[in-house]
N, C-alpha and C. Protein backbone atom coordinates (compact mmCIF):
# COMPACT_ATOMS: atom_id res chain seq x y z
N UNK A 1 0.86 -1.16 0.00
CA UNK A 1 0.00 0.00 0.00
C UNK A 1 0.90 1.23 0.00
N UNK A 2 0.67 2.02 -0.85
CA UNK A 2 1.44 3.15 -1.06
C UNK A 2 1.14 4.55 -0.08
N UNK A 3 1.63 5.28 -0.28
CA UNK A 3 1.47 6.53 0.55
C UNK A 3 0.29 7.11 0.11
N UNK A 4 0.00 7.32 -0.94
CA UNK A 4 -0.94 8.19 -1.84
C UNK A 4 -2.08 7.10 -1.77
N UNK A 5 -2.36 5.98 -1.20
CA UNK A 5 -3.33 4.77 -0.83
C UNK A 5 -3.83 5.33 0.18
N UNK A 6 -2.76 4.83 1.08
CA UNK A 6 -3.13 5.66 2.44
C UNK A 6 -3.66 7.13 2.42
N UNK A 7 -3.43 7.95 2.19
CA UNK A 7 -3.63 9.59 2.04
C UNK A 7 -5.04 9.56 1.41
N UNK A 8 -5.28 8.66 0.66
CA UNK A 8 -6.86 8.88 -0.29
C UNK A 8 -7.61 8.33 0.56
N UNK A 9 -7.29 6.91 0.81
CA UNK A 9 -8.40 6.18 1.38
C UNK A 9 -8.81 5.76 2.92
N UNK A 10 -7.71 5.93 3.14
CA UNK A 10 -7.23 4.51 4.79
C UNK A 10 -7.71 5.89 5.84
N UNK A 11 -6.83 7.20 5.36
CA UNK A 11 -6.73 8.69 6.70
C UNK A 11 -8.02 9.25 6.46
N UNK A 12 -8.84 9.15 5.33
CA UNK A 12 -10.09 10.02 5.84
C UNK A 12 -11.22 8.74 6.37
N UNK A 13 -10.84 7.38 6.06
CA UNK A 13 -11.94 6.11 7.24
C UNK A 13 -11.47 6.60 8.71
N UNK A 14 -10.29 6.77 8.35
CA UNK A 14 -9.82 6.36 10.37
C UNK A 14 -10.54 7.82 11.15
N UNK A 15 -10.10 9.06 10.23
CA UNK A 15 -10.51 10.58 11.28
C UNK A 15 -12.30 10.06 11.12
N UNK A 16 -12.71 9.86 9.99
CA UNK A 16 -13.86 9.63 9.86
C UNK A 16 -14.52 9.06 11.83
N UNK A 17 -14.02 8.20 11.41
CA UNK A 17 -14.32 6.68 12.38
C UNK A 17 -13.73 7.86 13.94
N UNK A 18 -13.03 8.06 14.15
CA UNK A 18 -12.47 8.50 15.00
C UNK A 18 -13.21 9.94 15.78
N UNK A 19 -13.78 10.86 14.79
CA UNK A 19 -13.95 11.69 14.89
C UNK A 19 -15.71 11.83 15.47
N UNK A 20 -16.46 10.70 14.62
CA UNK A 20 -18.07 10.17 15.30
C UNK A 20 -17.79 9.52 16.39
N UNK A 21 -16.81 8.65 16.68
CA UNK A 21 -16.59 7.72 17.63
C UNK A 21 -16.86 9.32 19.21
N UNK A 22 -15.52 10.15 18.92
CA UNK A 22 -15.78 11.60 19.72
C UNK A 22 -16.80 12.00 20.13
N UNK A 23 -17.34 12.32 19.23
CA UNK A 23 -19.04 13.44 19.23
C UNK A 23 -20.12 12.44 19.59
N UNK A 24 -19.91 11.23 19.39
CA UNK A 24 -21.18 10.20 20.26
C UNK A 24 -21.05 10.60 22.01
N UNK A 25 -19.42 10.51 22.41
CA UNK A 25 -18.94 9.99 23.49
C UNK A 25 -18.48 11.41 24.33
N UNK A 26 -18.82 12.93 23.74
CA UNK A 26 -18.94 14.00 24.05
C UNK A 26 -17.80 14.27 24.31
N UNK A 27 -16.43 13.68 24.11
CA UNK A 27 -15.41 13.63 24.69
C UNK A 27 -14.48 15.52 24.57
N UNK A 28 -14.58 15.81 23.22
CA UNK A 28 -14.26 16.68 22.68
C UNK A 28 -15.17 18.06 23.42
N UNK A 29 -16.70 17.76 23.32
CA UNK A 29 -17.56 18.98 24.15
C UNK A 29 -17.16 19.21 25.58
N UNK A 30 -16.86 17.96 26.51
CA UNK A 30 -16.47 18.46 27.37
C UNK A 30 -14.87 18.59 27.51
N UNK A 31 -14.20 18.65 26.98
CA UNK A 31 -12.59 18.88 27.08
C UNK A 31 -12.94 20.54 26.31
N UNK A 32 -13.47 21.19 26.02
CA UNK A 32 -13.77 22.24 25.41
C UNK A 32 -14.66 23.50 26.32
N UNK A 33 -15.52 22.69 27.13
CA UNK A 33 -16.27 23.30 28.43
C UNK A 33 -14.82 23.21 29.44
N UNK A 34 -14.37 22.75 29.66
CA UNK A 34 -13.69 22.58 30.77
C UNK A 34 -12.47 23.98 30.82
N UNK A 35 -12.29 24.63 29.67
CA UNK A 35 -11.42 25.62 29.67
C UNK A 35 -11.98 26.74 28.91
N UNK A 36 -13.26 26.74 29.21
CA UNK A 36 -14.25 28.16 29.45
C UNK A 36 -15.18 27.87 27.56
N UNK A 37 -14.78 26.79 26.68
CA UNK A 37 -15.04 27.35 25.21
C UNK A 37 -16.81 26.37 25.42
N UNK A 38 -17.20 27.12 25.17
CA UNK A 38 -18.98 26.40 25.21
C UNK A 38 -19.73 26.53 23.77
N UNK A 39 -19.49 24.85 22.93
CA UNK A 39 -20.11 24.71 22.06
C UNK A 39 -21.95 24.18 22.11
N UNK A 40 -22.21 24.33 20.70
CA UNK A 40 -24.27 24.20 20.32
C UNK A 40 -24.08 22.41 20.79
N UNK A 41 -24.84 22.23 20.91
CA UNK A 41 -25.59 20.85 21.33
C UNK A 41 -25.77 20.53 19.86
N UNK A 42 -25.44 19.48 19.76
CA UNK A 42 -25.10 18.78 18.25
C UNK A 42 -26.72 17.82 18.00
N UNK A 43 -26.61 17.42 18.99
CA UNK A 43 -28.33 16.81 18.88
C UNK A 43 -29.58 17.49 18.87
N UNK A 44 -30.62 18.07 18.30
CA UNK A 44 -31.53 18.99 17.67
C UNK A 44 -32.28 18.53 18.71
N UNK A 45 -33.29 17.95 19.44
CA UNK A 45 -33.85 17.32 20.48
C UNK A 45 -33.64 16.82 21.26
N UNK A 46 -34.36 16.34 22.36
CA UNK A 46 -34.28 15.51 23.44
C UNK A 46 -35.41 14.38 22.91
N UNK A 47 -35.33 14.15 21.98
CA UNK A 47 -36.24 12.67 20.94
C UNK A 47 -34.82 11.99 20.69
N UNK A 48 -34.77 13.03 19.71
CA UNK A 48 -33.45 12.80 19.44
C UNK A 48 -31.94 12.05 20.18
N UNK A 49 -31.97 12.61 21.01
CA UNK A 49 -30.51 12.29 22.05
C UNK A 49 -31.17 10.97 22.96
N UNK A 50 -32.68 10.88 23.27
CA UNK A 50 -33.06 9.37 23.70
C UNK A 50 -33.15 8.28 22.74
N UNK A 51 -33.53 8.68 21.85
CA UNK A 51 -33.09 7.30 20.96
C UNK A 51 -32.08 7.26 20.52
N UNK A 52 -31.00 7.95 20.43
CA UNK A 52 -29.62 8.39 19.92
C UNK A 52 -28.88 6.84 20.95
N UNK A 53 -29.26 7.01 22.12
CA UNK A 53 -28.56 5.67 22.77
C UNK A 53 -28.68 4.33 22.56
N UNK A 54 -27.50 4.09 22.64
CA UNK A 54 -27.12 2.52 22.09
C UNK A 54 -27.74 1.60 23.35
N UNK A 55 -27.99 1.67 24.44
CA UNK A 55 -28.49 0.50 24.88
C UNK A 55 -30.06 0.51 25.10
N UNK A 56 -30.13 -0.63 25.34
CA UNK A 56 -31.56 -1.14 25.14
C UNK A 56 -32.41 -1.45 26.45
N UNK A 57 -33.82 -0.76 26.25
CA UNK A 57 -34.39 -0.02 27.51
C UNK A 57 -35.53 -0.41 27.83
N UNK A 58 -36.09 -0.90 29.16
CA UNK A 58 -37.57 -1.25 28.76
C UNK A 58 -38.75 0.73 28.94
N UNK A 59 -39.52 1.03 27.94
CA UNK A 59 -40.42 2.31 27.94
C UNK A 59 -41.69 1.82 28.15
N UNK A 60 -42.37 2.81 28.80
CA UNK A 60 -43.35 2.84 29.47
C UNK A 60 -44.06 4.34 28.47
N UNK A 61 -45.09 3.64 27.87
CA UNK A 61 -45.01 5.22 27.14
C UNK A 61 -46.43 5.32 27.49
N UNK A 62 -46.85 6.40 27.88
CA UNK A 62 -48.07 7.07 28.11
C UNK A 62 -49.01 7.94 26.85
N UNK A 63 -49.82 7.37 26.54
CA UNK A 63 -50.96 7.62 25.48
C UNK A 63 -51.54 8.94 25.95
N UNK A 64 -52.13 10.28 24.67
CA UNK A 64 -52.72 10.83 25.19
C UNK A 64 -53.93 10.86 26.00
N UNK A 65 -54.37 9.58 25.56
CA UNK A 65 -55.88 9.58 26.26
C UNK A 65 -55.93 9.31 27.91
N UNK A 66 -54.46 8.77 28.00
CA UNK A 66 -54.10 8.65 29.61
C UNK A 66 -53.70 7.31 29.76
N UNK A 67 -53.87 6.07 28.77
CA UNK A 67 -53.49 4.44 28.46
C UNK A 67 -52.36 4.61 28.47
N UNK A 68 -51.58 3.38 28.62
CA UNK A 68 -50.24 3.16 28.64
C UNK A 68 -49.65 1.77 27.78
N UNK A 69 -48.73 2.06 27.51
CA UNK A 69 -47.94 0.85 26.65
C UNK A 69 -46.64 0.73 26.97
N UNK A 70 -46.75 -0.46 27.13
CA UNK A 70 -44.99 -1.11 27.80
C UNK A 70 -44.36 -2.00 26.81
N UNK A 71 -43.32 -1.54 26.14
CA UNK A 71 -42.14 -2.38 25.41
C UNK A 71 -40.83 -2.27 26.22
N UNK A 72 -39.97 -3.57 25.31
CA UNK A 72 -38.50 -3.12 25.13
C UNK A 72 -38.20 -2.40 23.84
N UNK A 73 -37.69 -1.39 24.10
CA UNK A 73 -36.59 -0.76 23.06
C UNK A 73 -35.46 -1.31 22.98
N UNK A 74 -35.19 -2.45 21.99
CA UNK A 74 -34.02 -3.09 21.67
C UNK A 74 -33.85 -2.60 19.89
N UNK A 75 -32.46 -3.44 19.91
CA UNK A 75 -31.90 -3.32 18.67
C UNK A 75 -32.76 -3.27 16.92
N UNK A 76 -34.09 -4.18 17.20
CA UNK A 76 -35.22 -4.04 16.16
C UNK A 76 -36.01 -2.88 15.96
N UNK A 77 -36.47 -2.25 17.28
CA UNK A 77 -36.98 -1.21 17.63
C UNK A 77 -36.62 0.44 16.71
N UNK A 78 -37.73 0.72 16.74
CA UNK A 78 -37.20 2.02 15.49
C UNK A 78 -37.91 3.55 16.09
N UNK A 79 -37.04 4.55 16.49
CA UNK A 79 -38.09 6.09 16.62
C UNK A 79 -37.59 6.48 15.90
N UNK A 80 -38.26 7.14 15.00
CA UNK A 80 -38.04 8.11 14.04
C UNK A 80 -37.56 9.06 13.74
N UNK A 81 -36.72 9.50 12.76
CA UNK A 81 -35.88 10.45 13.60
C UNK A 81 -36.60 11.73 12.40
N UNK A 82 -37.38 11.80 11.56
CA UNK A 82 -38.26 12.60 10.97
C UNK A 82 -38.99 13.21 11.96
N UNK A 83 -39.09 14.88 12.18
CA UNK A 83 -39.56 15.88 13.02
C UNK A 83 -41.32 15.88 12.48
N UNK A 84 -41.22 15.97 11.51
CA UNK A 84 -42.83 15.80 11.44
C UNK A 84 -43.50 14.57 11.69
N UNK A 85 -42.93 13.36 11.78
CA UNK A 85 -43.64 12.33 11.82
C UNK A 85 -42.92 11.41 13.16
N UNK A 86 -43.36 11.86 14.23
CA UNK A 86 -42.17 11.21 15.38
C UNK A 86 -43.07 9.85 15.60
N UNK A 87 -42.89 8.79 15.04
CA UNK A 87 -43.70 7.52 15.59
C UNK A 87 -42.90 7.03 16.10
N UNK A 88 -43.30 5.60 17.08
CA UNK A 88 -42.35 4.77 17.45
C UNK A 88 -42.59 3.02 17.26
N UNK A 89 -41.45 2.45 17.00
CA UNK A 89 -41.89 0.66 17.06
C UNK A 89 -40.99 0.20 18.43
N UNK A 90 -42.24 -0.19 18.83
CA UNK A 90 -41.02 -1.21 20.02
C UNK A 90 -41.68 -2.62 19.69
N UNK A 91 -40.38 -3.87 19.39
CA UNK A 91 -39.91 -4.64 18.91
C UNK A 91 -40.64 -5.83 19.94
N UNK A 92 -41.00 -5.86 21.45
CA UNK A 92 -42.03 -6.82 22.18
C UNK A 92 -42.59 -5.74 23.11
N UNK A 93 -43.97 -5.95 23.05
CA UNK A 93 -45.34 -5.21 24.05
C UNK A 93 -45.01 -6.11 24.85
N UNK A 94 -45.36 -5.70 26.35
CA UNK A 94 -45.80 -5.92 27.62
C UNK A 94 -46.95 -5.43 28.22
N UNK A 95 -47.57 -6.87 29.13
CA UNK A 95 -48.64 -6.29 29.87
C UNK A 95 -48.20 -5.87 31.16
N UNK A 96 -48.87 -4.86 31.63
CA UNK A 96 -48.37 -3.97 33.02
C UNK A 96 -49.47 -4.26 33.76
N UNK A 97 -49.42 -5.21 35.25
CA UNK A 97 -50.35 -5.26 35.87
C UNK A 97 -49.77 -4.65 37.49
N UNK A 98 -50.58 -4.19 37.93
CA UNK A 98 -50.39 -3.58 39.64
C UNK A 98 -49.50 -4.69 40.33
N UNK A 99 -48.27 -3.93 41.28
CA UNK A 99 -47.54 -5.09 41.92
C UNK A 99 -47.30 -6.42 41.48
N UNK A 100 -47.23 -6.63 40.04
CA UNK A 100 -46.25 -8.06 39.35
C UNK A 100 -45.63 -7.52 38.30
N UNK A 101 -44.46 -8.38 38.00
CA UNK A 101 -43.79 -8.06 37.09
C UNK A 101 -44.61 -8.01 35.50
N UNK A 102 -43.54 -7.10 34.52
CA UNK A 102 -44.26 -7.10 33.61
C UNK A 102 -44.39 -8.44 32.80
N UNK A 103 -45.42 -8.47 31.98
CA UNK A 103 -45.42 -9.85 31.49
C UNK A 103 -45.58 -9.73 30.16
N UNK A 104 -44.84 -10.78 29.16
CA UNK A 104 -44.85 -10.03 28.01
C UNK A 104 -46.27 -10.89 27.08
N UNK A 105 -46.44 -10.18 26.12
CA UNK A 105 -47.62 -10.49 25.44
C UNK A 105 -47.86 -11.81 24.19
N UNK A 106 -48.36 -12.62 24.40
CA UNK A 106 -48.33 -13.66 23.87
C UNK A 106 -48.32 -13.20 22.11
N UNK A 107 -47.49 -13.94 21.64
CA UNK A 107 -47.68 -13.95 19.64
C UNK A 107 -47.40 -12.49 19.96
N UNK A 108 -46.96 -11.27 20.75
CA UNK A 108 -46.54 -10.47 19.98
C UNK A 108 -45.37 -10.09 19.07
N UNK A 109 -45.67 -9.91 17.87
CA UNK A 109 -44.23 -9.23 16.82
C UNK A 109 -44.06 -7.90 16.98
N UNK A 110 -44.17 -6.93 18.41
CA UNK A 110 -43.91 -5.28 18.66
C UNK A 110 -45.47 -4.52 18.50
N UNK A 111 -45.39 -3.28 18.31
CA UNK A 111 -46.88 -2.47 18.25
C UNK A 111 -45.63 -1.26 17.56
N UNK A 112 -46.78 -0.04 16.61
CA UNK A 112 -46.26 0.61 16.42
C UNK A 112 -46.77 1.69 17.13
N UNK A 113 -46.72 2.55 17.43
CA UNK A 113 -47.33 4.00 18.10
C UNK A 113 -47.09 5.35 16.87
N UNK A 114 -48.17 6.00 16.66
CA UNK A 114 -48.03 6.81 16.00
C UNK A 114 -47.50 8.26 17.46
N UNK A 115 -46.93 9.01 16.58
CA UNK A 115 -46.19 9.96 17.08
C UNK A 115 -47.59 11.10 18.04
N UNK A 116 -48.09 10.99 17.39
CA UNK A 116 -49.49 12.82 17.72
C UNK A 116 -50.31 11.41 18.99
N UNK A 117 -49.59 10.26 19.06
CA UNK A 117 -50.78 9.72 20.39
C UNK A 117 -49.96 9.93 21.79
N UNK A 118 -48.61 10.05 21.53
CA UNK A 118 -47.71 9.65 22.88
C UNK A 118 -47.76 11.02 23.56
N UNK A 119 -48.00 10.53 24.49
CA UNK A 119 -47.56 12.19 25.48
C UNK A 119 -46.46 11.99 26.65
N UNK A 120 -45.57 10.98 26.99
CA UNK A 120 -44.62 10.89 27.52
C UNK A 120 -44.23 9.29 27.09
N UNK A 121 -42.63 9.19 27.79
CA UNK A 121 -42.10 7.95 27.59
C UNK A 121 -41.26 7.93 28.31
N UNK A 122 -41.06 6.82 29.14
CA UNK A 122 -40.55 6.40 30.67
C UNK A 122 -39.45 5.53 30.10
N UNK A 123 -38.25 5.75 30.54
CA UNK A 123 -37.03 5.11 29.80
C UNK A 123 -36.40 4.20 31.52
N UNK A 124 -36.87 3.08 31.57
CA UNK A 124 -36.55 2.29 32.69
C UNK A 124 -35.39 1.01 32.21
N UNK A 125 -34.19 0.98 32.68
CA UNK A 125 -32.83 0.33 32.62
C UNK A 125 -33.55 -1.52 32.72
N UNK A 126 -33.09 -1.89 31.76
CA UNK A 126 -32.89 -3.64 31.92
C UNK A 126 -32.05 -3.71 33.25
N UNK A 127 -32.49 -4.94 33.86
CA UNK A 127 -31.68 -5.58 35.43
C UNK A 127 -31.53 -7.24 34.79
């Protein structure tokens, strides 16, 4: 591999790779706060920056009508990252009953939620 290989192809994958790897991991924003320089928030929402995370979550999302719906947000799972159309898929429904664990829903393949029904979403950690 030649120099001019490297220089075309190999140095703009690696800053590439290197440089998202940064701005996921804020590393750069806060080494930049820390000696007074205060950059924009790179993520346009707080939709945005919650589904932006890589691990996988059980949500509790609250319907406008006041109903509720319980998935995991795993790796199948999709929110949208289109501002006019914020829907969501979570990948297995759960039933939520008073004082027992959640239980998940027989034959389900996920539910989708359209965006204009949700009025909150409860982001609770896998154990």
């Amino acid at each position: 591999m030649g120099l001019r290989t490297f220089i075309l192809f190999v140095s703009p994958a690696v800053l590439g790779a290197v440089t998202g790897f940064l701005s996921q991991r804020a590393i750069v924003r806060w080494f930049l706060a820390r000696y007074g320089f205060h950059t924009v928030q790179p993520v346009p929402t707080a939709w945005d920056h919650a589904f932006s995370q890589s691990t996988a979550s059980w949500v509790l999302v609250t319907l406008v009508d006041g109903s509720t719906v319980a998935g995991a947000f795993e790796d199948r799972s999709f929110a949208s990252p289109d501002r006019a159309e914020r829907d969501l898929f979570l990948q297995r429904l759960y039933r939520v009953e008073d004082d027992r664990p959640w239980q998940p829903v027989p034959m389900s393949s996920g539910v989708w939620i359209h965006g204009q029904a949700i009025r909150t979403i409860e982001f609770l950690a896998f154990r």
